[in-house]
C-alpha atoms as a PDB file:
ATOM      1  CA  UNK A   1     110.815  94.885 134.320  1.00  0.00           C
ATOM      2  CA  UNK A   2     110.785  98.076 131.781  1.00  0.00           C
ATOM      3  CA  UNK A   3     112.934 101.271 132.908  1.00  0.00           C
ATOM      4  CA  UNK A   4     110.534 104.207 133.076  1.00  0.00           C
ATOM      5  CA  UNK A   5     112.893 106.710 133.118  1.00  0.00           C
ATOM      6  CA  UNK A   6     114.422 105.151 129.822  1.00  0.00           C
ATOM      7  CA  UNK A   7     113.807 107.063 126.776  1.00  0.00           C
ATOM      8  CA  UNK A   8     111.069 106.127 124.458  1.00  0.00           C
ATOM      9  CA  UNK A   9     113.288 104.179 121.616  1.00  0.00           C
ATOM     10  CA  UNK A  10     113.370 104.199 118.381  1.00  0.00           C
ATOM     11  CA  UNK A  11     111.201 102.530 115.410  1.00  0.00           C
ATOM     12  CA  UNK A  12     112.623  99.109 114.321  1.00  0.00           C
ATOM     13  CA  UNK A  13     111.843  97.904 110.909  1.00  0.00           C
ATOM     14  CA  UNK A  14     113.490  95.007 109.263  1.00  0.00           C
ATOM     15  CA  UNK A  15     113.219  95.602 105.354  1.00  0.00           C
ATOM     16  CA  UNK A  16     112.506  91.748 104.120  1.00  0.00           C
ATOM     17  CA  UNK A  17     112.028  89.398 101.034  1.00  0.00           C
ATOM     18  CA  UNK A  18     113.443  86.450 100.767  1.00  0.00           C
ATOM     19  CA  UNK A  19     113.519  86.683  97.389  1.00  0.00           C
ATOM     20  CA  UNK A  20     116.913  88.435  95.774  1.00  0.00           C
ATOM     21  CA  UNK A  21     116.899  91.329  93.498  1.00  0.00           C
ATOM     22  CA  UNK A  22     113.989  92.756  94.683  1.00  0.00           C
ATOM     23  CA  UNK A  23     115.689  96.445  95.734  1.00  0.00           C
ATOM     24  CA  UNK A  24     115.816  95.160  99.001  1.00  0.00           C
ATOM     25  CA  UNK A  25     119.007  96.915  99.983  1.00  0.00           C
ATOM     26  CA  UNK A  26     118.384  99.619  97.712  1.00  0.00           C
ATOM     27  CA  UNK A  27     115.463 100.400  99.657  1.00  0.00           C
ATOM     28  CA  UNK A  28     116.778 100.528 103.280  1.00  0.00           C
ATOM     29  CA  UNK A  29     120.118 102.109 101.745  1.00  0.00           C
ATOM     30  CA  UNK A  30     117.910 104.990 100.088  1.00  0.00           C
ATOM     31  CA  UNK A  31     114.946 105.098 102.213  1.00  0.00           C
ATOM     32  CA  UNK A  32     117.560 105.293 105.357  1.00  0.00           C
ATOM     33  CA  UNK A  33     119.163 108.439 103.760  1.00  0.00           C
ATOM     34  CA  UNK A  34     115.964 109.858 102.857  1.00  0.00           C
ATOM     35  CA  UNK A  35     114.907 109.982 106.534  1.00  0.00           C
ATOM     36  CA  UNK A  36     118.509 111.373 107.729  1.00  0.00           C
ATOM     37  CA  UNK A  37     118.128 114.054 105.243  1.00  0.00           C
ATOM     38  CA  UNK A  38     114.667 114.934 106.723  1.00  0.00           C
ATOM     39  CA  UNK A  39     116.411 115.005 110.258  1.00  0.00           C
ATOM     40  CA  UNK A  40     115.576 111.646 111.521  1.00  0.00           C
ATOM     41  CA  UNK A  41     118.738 109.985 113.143  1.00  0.00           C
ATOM     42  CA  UNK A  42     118.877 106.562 111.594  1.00  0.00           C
ATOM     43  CA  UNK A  43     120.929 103.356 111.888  1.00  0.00           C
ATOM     44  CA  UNK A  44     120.941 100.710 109.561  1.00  0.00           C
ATOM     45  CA  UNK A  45     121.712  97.069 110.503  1.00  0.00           C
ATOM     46  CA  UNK A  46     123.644  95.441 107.926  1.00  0.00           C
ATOM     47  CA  UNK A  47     122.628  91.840 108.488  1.00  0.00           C
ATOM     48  CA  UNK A  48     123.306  90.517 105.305  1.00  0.00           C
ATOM     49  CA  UNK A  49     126.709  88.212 104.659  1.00  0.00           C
ATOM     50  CA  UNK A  50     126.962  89.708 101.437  1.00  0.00           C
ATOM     51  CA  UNK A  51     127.605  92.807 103.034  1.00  0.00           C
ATOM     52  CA  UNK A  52     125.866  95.348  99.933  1.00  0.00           C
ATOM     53  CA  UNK A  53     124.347  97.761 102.555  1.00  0.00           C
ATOM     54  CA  UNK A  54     127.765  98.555 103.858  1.00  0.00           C
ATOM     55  CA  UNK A  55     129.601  99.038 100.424  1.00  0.00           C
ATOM     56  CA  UNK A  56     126.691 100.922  99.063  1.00  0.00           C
ATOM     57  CA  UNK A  57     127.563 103.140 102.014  1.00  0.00           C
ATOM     58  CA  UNK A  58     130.888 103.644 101.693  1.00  0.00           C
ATOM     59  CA  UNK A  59     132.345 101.425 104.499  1.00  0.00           C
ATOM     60  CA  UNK A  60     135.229  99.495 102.684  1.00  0.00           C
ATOM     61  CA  UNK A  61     135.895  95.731 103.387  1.00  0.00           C
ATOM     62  CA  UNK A  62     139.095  96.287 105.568  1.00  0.00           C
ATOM     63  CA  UNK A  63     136.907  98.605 107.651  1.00  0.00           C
ATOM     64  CA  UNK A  64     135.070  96.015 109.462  1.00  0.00           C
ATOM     65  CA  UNK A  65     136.617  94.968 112.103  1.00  0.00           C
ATOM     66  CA  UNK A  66     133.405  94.552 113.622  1.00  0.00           C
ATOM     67  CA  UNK A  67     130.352  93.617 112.281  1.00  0.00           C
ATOM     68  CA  UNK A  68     126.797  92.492 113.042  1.00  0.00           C
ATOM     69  CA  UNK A  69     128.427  89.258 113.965  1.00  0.00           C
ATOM     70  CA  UNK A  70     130.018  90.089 116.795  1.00  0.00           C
ATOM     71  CA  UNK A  71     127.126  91.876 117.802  1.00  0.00           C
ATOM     72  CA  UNK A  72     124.722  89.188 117.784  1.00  0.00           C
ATOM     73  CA  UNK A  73     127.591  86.841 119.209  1.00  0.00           C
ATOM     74  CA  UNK A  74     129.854  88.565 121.273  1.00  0.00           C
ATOM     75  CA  UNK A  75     130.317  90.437 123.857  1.00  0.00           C
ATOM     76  CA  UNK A  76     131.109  94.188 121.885  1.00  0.00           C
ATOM     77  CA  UNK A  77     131.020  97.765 123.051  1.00  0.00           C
ATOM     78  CA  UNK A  78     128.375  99.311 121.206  1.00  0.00           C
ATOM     79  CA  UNK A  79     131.174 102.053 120.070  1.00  0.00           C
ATOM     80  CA  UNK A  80     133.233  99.636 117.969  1.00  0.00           C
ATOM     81  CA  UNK A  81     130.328  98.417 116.247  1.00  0.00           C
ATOM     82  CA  UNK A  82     128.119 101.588 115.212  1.00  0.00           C
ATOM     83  CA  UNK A  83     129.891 103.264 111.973  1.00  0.00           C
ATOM     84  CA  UNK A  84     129.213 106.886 111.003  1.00  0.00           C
ATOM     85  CA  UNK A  85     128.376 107.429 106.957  1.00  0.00           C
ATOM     86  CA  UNK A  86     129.388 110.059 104.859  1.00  0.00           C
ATOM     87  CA  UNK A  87     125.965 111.756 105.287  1.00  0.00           C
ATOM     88  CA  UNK A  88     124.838 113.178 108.494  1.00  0.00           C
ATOM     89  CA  UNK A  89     122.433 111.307 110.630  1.00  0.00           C
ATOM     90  CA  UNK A  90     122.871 108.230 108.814  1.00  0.00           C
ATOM     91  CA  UNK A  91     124.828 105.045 111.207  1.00  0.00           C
ATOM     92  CA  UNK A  92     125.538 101.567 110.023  1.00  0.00           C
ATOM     93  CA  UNK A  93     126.256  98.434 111.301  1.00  0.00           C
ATOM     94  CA  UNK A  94     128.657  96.494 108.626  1.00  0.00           C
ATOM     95  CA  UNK A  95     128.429  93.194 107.811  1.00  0.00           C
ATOM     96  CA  UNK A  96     131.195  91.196 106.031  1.00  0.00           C
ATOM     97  CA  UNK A  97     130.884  86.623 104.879  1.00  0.00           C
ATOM     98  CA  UNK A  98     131.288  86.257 108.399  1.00  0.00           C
ATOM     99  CA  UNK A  99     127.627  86.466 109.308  1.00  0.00           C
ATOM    100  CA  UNK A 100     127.257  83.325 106.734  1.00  0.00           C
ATOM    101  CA  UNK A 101     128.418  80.976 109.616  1.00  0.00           C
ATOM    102  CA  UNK A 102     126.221  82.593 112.290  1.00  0.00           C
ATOM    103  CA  UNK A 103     123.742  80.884 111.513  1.00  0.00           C
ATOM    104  CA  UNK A 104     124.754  77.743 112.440  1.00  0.00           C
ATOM    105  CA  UNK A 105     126.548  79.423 115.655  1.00  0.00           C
ATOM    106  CA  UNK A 106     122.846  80.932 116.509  1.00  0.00           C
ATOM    107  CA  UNK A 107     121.285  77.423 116.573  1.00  0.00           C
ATOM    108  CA  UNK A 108     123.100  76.361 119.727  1.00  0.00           C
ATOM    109  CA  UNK A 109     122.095  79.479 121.341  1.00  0.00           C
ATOM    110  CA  UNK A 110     119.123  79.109 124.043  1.00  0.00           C
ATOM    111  CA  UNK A 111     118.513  82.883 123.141  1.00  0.00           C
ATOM    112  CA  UNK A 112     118.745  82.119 119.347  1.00  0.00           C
ATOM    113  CA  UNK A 113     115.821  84.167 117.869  1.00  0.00           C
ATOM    114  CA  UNK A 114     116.062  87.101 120.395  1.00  0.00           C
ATOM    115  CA  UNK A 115     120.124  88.352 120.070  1.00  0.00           C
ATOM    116  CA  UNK A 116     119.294  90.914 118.172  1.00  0.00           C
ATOM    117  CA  UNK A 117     116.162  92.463 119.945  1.00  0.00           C
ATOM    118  CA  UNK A 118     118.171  92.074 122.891  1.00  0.00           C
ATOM    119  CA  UNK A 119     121.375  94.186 121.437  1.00  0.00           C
ATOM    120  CA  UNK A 120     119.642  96.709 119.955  1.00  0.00           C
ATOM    121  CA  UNK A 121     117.500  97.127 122.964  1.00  0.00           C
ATOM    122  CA  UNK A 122     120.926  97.775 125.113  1.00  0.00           C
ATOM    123  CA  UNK A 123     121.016 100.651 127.350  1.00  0.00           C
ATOM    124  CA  UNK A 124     123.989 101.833 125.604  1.00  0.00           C
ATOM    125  CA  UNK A 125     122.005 102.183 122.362  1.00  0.00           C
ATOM    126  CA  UNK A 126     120.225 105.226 124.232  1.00  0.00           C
ATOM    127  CA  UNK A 127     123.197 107.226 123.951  1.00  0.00           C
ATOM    128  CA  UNK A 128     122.646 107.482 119.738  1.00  0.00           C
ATOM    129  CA  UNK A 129     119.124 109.110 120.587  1.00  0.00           C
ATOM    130  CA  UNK A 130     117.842 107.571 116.979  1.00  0.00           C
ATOM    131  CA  UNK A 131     114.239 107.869 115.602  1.00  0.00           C
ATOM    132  CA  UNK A 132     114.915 104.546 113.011  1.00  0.00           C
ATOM    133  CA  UNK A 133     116.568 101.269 113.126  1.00  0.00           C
ATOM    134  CA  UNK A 134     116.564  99.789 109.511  1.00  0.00           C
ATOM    135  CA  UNK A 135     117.480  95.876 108.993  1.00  0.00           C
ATOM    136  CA  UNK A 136     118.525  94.835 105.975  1.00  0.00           C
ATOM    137  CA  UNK A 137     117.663  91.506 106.087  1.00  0.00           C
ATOM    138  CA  UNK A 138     119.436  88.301 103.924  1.00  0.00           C
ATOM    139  CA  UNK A 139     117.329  86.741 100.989  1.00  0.00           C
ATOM    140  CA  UNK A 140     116.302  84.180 102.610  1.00  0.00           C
ATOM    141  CA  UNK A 141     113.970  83.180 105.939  1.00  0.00           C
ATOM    142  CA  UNK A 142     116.780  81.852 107.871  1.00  0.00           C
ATOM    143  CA  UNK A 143     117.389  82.021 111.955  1.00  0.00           C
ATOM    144  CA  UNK A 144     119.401  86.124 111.049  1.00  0.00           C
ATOM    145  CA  UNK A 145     115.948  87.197 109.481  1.00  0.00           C
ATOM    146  CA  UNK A 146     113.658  85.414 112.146  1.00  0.00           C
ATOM    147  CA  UNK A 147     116.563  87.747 114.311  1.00  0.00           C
ATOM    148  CA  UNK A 148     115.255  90.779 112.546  1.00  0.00           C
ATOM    149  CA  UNK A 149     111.688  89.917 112.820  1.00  0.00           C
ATOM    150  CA  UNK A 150     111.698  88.977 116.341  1.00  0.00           C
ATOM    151  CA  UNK A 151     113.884  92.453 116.866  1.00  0.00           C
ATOM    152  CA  UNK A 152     111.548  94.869 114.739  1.00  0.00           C
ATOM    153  CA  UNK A 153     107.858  96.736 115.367  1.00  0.00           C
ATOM    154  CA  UNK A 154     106.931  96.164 111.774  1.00  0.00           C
ATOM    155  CA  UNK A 155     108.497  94.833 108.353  1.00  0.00           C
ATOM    156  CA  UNK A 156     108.866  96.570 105.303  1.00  0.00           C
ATOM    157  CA  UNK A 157     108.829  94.215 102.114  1.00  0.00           C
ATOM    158  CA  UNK A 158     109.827  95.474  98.546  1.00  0.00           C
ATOM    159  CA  UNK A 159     107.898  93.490  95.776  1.00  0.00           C
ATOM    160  CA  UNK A 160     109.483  93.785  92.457  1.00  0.00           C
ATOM    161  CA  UNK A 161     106.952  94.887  89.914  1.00  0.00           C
ATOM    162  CA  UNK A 162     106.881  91.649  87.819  1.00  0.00           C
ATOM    163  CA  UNK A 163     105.009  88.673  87.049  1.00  0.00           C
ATOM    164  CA  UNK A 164     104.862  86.574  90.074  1.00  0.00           C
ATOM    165  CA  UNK A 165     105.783  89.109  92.173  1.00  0.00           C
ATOM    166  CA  UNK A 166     103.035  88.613  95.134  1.00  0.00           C
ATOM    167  CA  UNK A 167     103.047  84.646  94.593  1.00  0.00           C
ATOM    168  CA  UNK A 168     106.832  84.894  97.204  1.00  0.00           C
ATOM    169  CA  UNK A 169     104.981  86.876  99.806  1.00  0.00           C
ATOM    170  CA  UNK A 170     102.938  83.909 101.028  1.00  0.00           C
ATOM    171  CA  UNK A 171     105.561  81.816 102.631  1.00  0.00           C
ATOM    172  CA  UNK A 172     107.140  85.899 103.859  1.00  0.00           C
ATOM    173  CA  UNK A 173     103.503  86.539 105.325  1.00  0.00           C
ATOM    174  CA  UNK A 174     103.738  83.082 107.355  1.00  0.00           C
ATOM    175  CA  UNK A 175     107.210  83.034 108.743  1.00  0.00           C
ATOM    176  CA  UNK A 176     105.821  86.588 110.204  1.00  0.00           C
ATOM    177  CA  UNK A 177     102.703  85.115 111.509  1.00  0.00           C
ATOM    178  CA  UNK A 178     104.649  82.422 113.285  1.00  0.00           C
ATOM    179  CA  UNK A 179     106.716  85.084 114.863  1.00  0.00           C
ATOM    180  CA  UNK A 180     103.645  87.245 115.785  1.00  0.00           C
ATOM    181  CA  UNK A 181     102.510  83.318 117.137  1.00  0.00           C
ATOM    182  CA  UNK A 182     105.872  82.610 119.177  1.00  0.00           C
ATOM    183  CA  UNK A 183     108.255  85.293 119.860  1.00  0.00           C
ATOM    184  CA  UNK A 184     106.698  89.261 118.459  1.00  0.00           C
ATOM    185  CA  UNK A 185     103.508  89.296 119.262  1.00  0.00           C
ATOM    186  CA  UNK A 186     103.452  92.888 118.058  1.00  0.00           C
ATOM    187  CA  UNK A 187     105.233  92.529 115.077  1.00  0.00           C
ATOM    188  CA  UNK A 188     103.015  93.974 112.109  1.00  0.00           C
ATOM    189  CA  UNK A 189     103.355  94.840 108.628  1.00  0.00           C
ATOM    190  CA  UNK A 190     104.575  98.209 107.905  1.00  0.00           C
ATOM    191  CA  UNK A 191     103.908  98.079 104.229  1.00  0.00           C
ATOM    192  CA  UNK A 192     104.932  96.838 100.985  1.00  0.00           C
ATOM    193  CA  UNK A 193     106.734  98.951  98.503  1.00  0.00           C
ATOM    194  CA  UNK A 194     106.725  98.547  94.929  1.00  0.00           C
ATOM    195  CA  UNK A 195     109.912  98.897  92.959  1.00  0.00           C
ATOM    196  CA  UNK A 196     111.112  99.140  89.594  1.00  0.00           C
ATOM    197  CA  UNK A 197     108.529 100.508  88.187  1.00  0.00           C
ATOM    198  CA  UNK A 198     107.735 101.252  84.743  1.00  0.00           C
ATOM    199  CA  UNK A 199     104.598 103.228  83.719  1.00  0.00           C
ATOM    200  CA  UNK A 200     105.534 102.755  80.036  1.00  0.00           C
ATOM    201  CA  UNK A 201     105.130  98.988  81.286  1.00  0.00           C
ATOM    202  CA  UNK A 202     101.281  97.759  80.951  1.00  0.00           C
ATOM    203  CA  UNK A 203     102.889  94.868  83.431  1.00  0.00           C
ATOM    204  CA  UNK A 204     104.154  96.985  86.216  1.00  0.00           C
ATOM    205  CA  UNK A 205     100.647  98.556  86.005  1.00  0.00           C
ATOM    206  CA  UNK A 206      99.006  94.959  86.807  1.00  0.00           C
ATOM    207  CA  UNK A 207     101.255  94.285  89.149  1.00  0.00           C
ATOM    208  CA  UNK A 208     100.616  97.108  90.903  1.00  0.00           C
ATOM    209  CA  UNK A 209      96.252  96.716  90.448  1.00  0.00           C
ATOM    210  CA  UNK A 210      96.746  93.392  91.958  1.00  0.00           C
ATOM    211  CA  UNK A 211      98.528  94.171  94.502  1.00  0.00           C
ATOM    212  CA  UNK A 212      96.095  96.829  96.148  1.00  0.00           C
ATOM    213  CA  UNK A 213      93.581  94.636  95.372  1.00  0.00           C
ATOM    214  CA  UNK A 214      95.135  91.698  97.450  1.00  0.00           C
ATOM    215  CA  UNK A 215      96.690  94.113  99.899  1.00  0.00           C
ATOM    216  CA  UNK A 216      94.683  97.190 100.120  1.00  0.00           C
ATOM    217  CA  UNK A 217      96.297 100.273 102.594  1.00  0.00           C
ATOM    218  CA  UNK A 218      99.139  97.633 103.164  1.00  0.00           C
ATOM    219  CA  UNK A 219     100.802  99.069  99.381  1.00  0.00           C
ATOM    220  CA  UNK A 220     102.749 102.322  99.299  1.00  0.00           C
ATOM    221  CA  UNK A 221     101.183 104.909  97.647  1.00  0.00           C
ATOM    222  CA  UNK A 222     104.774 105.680  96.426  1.00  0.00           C
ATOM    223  CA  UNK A 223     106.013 104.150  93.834  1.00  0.00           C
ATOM    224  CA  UNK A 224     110.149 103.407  93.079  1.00  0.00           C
ATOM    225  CA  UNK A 225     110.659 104.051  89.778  1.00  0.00           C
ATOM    226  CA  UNK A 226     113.345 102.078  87.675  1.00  0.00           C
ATOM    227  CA  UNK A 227     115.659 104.667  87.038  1.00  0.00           C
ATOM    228  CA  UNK A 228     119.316 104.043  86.088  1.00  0.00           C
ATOM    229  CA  UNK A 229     121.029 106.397  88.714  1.00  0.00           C
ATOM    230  CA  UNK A 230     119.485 104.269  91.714  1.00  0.00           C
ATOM    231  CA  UNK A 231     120.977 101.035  89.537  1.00  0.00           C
ATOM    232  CA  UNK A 232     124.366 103.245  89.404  1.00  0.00           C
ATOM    233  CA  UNK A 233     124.832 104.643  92.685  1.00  0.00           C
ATOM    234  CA  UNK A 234     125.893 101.687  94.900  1.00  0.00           C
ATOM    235  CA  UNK A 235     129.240 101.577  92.292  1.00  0.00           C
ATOM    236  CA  UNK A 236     129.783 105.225  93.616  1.00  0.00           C
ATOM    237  CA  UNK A 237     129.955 104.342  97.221  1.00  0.00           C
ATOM    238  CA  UNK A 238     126.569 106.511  98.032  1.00  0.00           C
ATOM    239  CA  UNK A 239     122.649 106.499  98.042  1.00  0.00           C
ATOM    240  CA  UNK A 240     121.212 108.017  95.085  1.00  0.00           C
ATOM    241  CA  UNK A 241     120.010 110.974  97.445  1.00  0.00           C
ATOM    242  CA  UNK A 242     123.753 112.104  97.176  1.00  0.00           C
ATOM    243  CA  UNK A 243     124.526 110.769  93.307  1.00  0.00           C
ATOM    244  CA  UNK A 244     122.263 112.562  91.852  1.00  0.00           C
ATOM    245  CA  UNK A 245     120.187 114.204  93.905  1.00  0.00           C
ATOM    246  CA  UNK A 246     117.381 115.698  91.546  1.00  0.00           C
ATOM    247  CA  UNK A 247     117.230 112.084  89.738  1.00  0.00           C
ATOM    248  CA  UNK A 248     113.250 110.697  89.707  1.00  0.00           C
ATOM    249  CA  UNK A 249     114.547 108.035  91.940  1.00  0.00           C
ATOM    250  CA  UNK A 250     115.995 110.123  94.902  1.00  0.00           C
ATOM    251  CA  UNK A 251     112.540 112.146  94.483  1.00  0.00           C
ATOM    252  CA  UNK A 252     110.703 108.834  95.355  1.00  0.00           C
ATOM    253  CA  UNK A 253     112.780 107.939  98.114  1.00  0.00           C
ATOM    254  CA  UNK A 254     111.931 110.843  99.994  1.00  0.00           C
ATOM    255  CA  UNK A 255     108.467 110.720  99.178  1.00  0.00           C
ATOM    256  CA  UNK A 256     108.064 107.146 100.833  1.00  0.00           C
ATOM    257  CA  UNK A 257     109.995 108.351 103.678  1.00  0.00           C
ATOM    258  CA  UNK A 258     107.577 111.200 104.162  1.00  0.00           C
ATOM    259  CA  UNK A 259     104.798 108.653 103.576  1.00  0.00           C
ATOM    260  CA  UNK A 260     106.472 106.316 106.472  1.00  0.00           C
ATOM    261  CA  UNK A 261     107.016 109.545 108.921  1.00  0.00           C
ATOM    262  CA  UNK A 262     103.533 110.261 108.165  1.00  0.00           C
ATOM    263  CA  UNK A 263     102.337 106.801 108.730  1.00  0.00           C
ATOM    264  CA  UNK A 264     104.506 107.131 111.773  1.00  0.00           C
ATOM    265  CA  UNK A 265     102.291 110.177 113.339  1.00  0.00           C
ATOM    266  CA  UNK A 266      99.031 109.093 112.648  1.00  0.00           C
ATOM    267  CA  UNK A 267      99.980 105.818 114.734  1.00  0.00           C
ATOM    268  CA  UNK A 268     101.277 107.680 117.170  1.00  0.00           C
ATOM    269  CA  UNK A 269      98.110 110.081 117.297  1.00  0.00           C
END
C-alpha cells in the first residue's frame, strides 16, 4: 500500500529508439540541462553500456565505481550511486560495459522487468526532492529498456529527420503497447522529437509533414536543429547549454524543455 505522507515524486521519462544515431543521448544529455537551468532538479539514468550520457557529462571512466548496474542488481546506497554534474541541478547515474552482461543477469530475476521502477521508487530517492528522472535508454528493445519502460510515466522518442525515419517506430510503438498490456498500464507517449534538422533540406521538411500527419499533437512543435556545436560538445565533456550557450542548438533545447514543462502543467491542470 502507497505512503500518503510520501512526497508526490518526480516525472519519469525514458528517452527511447532502438535505432542508433538518432540524438538519443544528445537529447536527454541537453534536454536534462535545459530543465536544470530552468530550476527543475533532474537526474539522468545512464542505462546505456556504452556509457555516452556519462562522458558527455563529464564523469570519467575511473569514476564509476558504481553504476546503474549495481543499482538494478545490487544491494547499493542510493549515495554511492547518484553523481553530481558540473552544472547545478543536474544528477547522473553512470553507466560503464558492465550493464552489457545485465541483461542476461536480469533474465533469472523473478522481478526482471520491474528493478528499476522499484529503485527509483526507493524511499531514499525522496531525499533528492527532483522534478525529472531522464533514462537514456540502449539502442535496442532489450530486458534494460523494457526496465525503463516499465519504470517511466511516458517515453520520449527522437526520430532522426531522414528517409525512413517513422518506418523504426512501429516495432518501438508495440514493445510499449505490450508494456501498457503487462506491466505499465499507464505508460504513455510523451512525444516524439525531431532532430537534425535542416530547413535548407526539402527532406527534413517531408519528414517532418509526415510525421504530424501520422502522429498529430504526439510531434514536438520544437524542432533540433543540426548544428555543429551540439555534434561538438560531448568531446568537451558538457551539454551544448554550457559549450556554447547562444548556439541555435542550445536555443532549441530549452525551447522543448519549456514545451515539456508546459506540457507538464496543462496535465497537471
Amino acid at each position: 500500500m502507497s505512503d500518503p505522507t510520501r512526497p508526490r515524486g518526480p516525472k519519469i521519462i525514458a528517452v527511447a529508439n532502438q535505432k542508433g544515431g538518432v540524438g538519443k543521448t544528445t537529447t536527454t544529455i541537453n534536454l536534462g540541462a535545459a530543465l536544470a537551468e530552468a530550476g527543475q532538479k533532474v537526474l539522468i539514468v545512464d542505462l546505456d553500456p556504452q556509457g555516452n550520457a556519462s562522458t558527455g557529462l563529464g564523469i570519467e571512466p575511473s569514476e564509476r565505481e558504481y553504476t546503474t548496474y549495481e543499482l538494478l542488481l545490487e544491494e547499493i546506497d542510493l549515495g554511492d550511486v547518484v553523481r553530481n554534474t558540473a552544472l547545478d541541478n543536474l544528477m547522473i547515474v553512470p553507466a560503464t560495459v558492465d550493464l552489457s552482461s545485465a541483461d542476461m543477469e536480469l533474465i533469472s530475476s523473478e522481478k526482471r522487468s520491474f528493478l528499476l521502477h522499484d529503485a527509483l521508487r526507493q524511499t531514499a530517492m525522496d531525499g533528492y526532492d527532483l522534478d525529472f528522472i531522464l533514462i537514456d535508454c540502449p539502442p535496442s528493445l532489450n530486458l534494460l529498456t523494457v526496465n525503463a519502460m516499465v519504470a517511466a510515466h511516458s517515453v520520449l522518442v527522437p526520430l532522426q529527420s531522414e528517409f525512413f525515419a517513422l518506418e523504426g517506430l512501429s516495432q518501438l510503438m508495440l514493445t510499449i503497447r505490450e508494456v501498457r498490456q503487462s506491466a505499465n498500464p499507464d505508460l504513455r507517449i510523451e512525444g516524439i522529437v525531431l532532430t537534425m534538422f535542416d530547413s535548407r533540406n526539402n527532406l527534413s521538411s517531408q519528414v517532418e509533414q509526415d510525421a504530424r500527419d501520422n502522429l498529430g499533437d504526439l510531434v514536438f512543435r520544437t524542432l533540433i536543429p543540426r548544428n555543429v556545436r551540439v555534434s561538438e560538445a560531448p568531446s568537451y565533456a558538457m551539454p551544448v547549454l554550457k559549450y556554447d550557450t547562444a548556439s541555435k542548438g542550445a536555443q532549441a533545447y530549452r525551447a522543448l524543455a519549456r514545451e515539456l514543462m508546459s506540457n507538464q502543467s496543462r496535465a497537471a491542470a
